[in-house]
Structure formats: C-alpha cells, structure tokens
N, C-alpha and C. Protein backbone atom coordinates (compact mmCIF):
# COMPACT_ATOMS: atom_id res chain seq x y z
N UNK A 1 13.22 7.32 -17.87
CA UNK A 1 11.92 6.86 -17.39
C UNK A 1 12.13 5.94 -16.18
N UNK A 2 11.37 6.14 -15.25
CA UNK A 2 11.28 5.13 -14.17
C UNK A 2 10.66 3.72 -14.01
N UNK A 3 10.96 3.26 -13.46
CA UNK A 3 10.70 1.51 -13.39
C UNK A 3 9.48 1.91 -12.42
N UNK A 4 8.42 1.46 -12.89
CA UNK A 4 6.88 1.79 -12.36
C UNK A 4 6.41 0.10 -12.87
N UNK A 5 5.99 -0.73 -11.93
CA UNK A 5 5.70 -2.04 -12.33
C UNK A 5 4.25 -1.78 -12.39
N UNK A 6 3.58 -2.50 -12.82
CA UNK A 6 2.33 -1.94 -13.92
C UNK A 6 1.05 -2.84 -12.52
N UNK A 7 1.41 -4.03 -11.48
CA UNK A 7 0.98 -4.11 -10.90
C UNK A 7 0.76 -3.69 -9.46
N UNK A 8 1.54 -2.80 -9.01
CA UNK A 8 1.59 -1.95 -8.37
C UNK A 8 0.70 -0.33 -8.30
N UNK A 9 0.04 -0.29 -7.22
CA UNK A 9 -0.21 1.13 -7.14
C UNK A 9 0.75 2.04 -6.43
N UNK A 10 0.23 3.29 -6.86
CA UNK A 10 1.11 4.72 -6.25
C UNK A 10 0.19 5.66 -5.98
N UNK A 11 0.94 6.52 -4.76
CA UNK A 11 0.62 8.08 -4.67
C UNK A 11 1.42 8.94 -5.05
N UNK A 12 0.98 9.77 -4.98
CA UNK A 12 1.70 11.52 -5.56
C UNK A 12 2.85 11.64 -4.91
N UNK A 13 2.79 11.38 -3.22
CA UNK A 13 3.83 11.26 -3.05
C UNK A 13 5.00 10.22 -2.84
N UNK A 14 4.39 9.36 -4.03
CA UNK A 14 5.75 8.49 -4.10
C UNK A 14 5.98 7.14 -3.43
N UNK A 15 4.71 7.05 -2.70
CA UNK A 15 4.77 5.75 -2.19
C UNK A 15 4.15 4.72 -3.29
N UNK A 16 4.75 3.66 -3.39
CA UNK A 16 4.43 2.29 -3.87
C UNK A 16 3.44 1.19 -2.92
N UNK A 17 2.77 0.90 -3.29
CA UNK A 17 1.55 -0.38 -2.67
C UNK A 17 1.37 -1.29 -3.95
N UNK A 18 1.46 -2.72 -2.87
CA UNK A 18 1.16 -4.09 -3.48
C UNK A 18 0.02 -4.42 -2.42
N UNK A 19 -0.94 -4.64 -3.08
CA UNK A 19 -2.21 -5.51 -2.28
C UNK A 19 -2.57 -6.57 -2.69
N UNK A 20 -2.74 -7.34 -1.57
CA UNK A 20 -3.10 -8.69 -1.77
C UNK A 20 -3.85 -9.41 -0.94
N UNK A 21 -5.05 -9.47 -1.10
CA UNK A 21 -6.16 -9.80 -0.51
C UNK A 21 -6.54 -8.85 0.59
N UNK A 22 -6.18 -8.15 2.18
CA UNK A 22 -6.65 -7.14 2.73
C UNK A 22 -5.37 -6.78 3.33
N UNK A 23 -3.99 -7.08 2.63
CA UNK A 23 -2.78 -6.43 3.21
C UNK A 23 -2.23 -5.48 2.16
N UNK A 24 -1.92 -4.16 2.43
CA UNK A 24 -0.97 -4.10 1.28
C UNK A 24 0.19 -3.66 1.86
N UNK A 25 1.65 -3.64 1.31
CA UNK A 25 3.04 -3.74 1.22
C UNK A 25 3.18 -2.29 0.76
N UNK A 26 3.79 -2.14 1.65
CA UNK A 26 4.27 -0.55 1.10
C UNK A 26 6.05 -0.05 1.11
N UNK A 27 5.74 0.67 0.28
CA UNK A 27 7.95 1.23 -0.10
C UNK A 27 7.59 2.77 -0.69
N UNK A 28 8.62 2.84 -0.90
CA UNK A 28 9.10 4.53 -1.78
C UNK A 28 9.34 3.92 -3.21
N UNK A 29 8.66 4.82 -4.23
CA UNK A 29 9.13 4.08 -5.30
C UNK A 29 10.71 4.22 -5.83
N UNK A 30 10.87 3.71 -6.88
CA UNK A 30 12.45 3.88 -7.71
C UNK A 30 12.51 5.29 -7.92
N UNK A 31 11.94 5.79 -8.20
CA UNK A 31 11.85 7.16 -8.47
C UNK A 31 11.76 8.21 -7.58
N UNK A 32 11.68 7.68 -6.45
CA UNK A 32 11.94 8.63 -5.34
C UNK A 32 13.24 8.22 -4.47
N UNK A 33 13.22 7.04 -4.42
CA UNK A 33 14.98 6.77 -4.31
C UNK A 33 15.90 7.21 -5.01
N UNK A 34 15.93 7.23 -6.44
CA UNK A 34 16.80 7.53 -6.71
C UNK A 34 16.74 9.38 -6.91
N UNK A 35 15.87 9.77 -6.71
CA UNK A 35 15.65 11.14 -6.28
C UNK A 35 16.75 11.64 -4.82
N UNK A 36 16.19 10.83 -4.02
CA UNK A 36 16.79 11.00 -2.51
C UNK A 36 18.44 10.78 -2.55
N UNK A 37 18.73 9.85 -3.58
CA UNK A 37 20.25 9.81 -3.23
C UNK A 37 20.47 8.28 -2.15
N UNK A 38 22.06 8.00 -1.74
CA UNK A 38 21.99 6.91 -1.22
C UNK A 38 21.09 7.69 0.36
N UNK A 39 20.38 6.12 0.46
CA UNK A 39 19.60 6.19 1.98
C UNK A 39 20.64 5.91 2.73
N UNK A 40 20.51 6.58 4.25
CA UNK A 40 21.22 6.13 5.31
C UNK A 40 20.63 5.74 6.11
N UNK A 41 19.02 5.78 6.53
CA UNK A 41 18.63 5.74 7.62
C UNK A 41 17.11 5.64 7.41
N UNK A 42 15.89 4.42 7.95
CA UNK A 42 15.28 4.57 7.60
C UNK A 42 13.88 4.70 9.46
N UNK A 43 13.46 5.61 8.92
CA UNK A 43 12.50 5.29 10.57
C UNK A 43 11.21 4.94 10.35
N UNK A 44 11.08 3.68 10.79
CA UNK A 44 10.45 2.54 10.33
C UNK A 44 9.02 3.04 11.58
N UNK A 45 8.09 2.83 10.92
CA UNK A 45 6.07 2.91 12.12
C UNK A 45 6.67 1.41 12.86
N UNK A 46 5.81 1.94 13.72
CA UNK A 46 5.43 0.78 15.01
C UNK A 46 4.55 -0.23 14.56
N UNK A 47 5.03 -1.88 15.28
CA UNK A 47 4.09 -2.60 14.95
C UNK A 47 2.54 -2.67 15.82
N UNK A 48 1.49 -2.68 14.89
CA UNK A 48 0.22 -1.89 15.98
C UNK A 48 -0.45 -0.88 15.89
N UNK A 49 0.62 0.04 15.10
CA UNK A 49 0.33 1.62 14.85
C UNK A 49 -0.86 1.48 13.92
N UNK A 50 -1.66 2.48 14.06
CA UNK A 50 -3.52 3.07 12.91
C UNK A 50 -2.51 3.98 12.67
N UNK A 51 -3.12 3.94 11.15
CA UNK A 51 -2.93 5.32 10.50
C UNK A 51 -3.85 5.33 9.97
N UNK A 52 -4.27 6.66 9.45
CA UNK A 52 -5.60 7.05 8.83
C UNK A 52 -4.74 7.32 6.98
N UNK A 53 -5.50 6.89 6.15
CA UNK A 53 -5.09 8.01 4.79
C UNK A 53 -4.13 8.73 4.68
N UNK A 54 -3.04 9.09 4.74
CA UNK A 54 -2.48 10.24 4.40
C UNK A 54 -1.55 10.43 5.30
N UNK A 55 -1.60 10.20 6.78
CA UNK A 55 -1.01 10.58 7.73
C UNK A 55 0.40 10.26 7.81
N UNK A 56 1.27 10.40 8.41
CA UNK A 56 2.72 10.36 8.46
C UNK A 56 3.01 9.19 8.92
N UNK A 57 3.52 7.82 8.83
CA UNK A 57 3.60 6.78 9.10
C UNK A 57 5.60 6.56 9.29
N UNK A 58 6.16 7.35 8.78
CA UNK A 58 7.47 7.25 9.18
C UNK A 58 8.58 8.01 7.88
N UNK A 59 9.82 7.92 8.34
CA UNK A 59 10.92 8.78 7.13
C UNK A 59 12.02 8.08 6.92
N UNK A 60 12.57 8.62 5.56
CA UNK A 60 13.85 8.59 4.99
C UNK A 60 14.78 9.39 4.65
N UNK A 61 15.96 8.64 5.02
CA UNK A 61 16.96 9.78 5.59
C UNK A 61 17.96 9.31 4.33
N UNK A 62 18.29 10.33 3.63
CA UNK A 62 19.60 10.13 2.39
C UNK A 62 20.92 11.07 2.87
N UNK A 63 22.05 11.11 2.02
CA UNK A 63 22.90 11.75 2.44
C UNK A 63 22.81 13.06 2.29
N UNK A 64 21.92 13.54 1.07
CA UNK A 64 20.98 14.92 0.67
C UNK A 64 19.89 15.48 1.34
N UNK A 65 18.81 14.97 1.89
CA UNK A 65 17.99 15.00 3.00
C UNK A 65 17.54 13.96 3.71
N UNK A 66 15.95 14.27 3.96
CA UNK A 66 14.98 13.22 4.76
C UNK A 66 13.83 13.29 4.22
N UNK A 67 13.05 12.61 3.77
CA UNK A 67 11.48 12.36 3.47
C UNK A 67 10.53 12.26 4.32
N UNK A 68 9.66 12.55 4.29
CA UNK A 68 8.61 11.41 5.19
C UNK A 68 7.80 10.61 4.53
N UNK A 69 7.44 9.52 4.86
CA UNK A 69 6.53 8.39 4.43
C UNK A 69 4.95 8.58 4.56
N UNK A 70 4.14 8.50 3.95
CA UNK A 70 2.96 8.74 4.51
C UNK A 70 2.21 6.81 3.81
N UNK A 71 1.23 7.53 4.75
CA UNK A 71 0.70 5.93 4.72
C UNK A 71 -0.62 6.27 3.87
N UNK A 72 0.10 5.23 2.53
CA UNK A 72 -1.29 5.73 1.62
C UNK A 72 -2.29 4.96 1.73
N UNK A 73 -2.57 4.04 2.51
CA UNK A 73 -4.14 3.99 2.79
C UNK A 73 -4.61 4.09 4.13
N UNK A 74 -5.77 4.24 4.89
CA UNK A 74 -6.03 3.24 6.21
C UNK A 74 -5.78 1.99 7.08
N UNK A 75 -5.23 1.95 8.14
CA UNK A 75 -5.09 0.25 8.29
C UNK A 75 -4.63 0.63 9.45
N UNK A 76 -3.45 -0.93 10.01
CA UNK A 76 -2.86 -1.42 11.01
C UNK A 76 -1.76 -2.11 10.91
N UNK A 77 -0.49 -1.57 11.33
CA UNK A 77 0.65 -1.52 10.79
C UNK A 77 1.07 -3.27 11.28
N UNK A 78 1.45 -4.71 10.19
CA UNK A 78 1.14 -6.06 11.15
C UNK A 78 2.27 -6.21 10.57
N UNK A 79 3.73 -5.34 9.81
CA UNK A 79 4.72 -5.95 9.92
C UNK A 79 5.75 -4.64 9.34
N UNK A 80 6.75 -4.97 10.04
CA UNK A 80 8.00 -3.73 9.13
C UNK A 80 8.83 -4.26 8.65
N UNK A 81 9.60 -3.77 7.67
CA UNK A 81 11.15 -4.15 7.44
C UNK A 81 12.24 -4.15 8.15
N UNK A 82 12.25 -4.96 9.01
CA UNK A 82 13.93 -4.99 10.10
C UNK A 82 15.10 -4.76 9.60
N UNK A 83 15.29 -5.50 7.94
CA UNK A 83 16.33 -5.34 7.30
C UNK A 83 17.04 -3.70 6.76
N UNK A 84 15.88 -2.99 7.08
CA UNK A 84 16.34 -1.83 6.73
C UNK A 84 16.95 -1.25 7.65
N UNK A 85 16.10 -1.31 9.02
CA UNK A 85 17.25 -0.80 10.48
C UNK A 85 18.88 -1.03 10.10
N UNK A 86 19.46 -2.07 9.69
CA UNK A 86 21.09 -2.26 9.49
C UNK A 86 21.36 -2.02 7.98
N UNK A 87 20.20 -1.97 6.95
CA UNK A 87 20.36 -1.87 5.38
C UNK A 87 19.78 -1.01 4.79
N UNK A 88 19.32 0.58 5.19
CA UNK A 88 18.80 0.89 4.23
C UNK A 88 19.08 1.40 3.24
N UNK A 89 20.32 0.78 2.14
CA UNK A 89 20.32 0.78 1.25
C UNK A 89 19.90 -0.23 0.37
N UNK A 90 18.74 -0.97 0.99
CA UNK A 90 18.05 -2.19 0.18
C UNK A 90 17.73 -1.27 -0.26
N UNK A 91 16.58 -0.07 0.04
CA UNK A 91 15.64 0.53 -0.99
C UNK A 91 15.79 1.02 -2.38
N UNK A 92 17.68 1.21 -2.24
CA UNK A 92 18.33 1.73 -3.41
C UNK A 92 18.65 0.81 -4.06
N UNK A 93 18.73 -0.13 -3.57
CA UNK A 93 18.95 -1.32 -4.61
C UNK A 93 18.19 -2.55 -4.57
N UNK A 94 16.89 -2.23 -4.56
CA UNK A 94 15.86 -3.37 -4.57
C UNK A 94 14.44 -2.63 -4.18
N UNK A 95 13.63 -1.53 -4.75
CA UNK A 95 13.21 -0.48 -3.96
C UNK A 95 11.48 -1.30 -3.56
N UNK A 96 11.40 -2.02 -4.89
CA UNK A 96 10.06 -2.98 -5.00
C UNK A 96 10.15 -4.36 -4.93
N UNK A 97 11.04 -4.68 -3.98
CA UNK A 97 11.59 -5.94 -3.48
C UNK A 97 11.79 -5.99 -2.14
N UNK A 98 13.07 -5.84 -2.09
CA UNK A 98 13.24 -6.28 -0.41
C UNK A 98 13.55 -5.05 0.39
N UNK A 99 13.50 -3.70 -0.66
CA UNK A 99 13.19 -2.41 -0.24
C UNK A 99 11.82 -2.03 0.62
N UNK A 100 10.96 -3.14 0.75
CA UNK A 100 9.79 -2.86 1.12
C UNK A 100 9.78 -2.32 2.56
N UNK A 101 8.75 -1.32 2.88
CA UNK A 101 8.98 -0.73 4.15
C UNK A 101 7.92 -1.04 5.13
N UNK A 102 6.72 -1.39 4.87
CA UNK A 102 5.76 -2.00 6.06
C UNK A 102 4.85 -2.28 5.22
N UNK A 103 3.74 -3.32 6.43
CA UNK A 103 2.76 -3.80 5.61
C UNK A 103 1.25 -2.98 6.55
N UNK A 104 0.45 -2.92 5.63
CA UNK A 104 -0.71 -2.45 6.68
C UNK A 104 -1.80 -3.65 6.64
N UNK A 105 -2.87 -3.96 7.54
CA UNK A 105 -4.04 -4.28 7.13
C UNK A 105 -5.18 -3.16 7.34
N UNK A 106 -5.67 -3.65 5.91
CA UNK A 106 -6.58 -2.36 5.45
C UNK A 106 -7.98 -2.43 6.66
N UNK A 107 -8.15 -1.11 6.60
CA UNK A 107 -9.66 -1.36 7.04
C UNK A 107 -10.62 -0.42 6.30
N UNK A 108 -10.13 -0.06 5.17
CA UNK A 108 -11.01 0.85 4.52
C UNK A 108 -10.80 0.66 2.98
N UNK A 109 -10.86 -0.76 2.39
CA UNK A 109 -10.40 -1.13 1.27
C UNK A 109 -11.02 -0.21 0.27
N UNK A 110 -11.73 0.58 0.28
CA UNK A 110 -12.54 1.16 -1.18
C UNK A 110 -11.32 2.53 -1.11
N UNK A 111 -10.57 2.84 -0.36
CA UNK A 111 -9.80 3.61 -0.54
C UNK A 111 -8.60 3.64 -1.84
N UNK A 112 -8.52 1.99 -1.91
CA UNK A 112 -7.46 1.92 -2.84
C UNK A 112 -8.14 2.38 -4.20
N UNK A 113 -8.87 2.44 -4.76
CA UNK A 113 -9.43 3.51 -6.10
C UNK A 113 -9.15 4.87 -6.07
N UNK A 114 -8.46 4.89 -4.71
CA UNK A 114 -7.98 6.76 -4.76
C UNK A 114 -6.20 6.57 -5.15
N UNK A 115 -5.57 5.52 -5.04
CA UNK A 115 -4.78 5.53 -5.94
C UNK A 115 -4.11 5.66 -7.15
N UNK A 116 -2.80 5.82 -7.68
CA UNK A 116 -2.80 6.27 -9.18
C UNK A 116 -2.43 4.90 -9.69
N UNK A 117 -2.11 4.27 -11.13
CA UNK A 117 -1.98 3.49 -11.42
C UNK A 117 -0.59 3.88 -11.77
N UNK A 118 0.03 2.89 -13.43
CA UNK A 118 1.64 2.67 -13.22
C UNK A 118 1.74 4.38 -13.86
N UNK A 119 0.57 4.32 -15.07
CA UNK A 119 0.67 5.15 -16.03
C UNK A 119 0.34 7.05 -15.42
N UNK A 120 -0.60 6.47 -14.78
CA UNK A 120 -0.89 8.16 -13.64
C UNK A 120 -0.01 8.62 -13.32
N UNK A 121 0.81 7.53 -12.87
CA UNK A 121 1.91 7.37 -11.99
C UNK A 121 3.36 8.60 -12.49
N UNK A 122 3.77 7.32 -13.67
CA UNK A 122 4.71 7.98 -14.58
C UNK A 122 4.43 9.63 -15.11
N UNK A 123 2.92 9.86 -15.57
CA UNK A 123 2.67 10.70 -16.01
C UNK A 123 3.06 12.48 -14.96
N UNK A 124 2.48 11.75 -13.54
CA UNK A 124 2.96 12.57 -12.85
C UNK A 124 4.64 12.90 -12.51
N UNK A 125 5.06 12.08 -12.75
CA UNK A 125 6.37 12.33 -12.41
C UNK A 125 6.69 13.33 -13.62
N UNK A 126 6.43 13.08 -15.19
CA UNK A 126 7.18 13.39 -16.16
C UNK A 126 6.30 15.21 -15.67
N UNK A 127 5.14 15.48 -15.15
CA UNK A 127 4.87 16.55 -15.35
C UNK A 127 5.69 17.27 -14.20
N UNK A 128 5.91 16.62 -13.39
CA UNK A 128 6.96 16.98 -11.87
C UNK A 128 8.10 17.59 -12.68
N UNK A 129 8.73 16.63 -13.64
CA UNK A 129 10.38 16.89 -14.05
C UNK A 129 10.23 18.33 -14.95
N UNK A 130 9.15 18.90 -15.25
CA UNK A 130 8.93 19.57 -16.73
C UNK A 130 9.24 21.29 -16.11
C-alpha cells in the first residue's frame, strides 16, 4: 500500500496537492515515484507560467522513462523547487516533503472538489495494479 497522507489531495494522474489558503504545493505522489524508478532529472514550469486544469506544466525523467506533470488545478506558477535541478532524487526520498515540485496560485479555487481524496486516491491505484 502506498503512503497517501490523508491531508493531501490527488489526481488520477498522480499528482499530489497541499492547499493552503489560495496556494497549493504540488509533487508526484510516492506511488508514482516509486513507480518511475530512481529520478534523474526533473523539468521544472517557469516562474509566471498560467496553466489551465490539466495542462502540461512540466516532466520527470527516471532511469526507466519520463513522465509528464500536469498541473492539477488553474493558477500561476509563484515558486519551483531549485533543489531538484541538482537533486532530483529528493522526490524519491522525500516525495511529500522536500520532493515538492511547484507552487501555483489558484485562480479558480472551486476546482479543487474535482480532486480525489487519500481514499479515491488509494482506491484508484489498487484498481490500476489489478
């Protein structure tokens, strides 16, 4: 079973969000890291960048493949992870910590109810593995 922290939201595809007041924090969850294998390389959104819902906001590169990141809500990209440019193997070993990969500010907060919770969350994965 995967480490899904119960205050955290998710999407389907695997991204993790922490919100807190009109920012939220975004990563790949544990479960898609350790899916991916060790990371080598992470290509981090611009600070400034809109993304809409869904759209491609940046990727991860393992020794097995590459992902892409999508940006699960609306907003304005007001900070990245630098530490990952020289570390991205924080994500593998800290994936909801200092694995974190950018922050957005929202501009379309009613979006976050289109999120899954810890349990959606898990549930989807276990029907993924089946």
């Amino acid at each position: 079973m995967s480490n899904c922290p119960n205050d955290l939201k998710y999407t389907q595809s695997h991204e993790w969000i922490r919100i807190e007041d009109n920012i939220a924090t975004i990563g790949i969850t544990d479960h898609a890291q350790s899916e991916l294998g060790d990371l080598v390389y992470v290509e981090l959104p611009e600070e400034g960048a809109e993304f809409e819902q869904g759209d491609e906001a940046g990727v991860v590169e393992s020794v097995k493949t590459a992902s892409d990141i999508y940006a699960p809500l609306s907003g304005k990209v007001i900070a990245v992870n630098e530490l990952l440019e020289d570390a991205p193997e924080s994500i593998n070993n800290d994936a909801y910590g200092d694995g974190w990969i950018f922050q957005l500010e929202l501009s379309d907060a009613t979006e976050v109810d289109s999120l899954l919770d810890a349990d959606d969350y898990e549930a989807q994965i276990e029907s993924d593995d089946e």
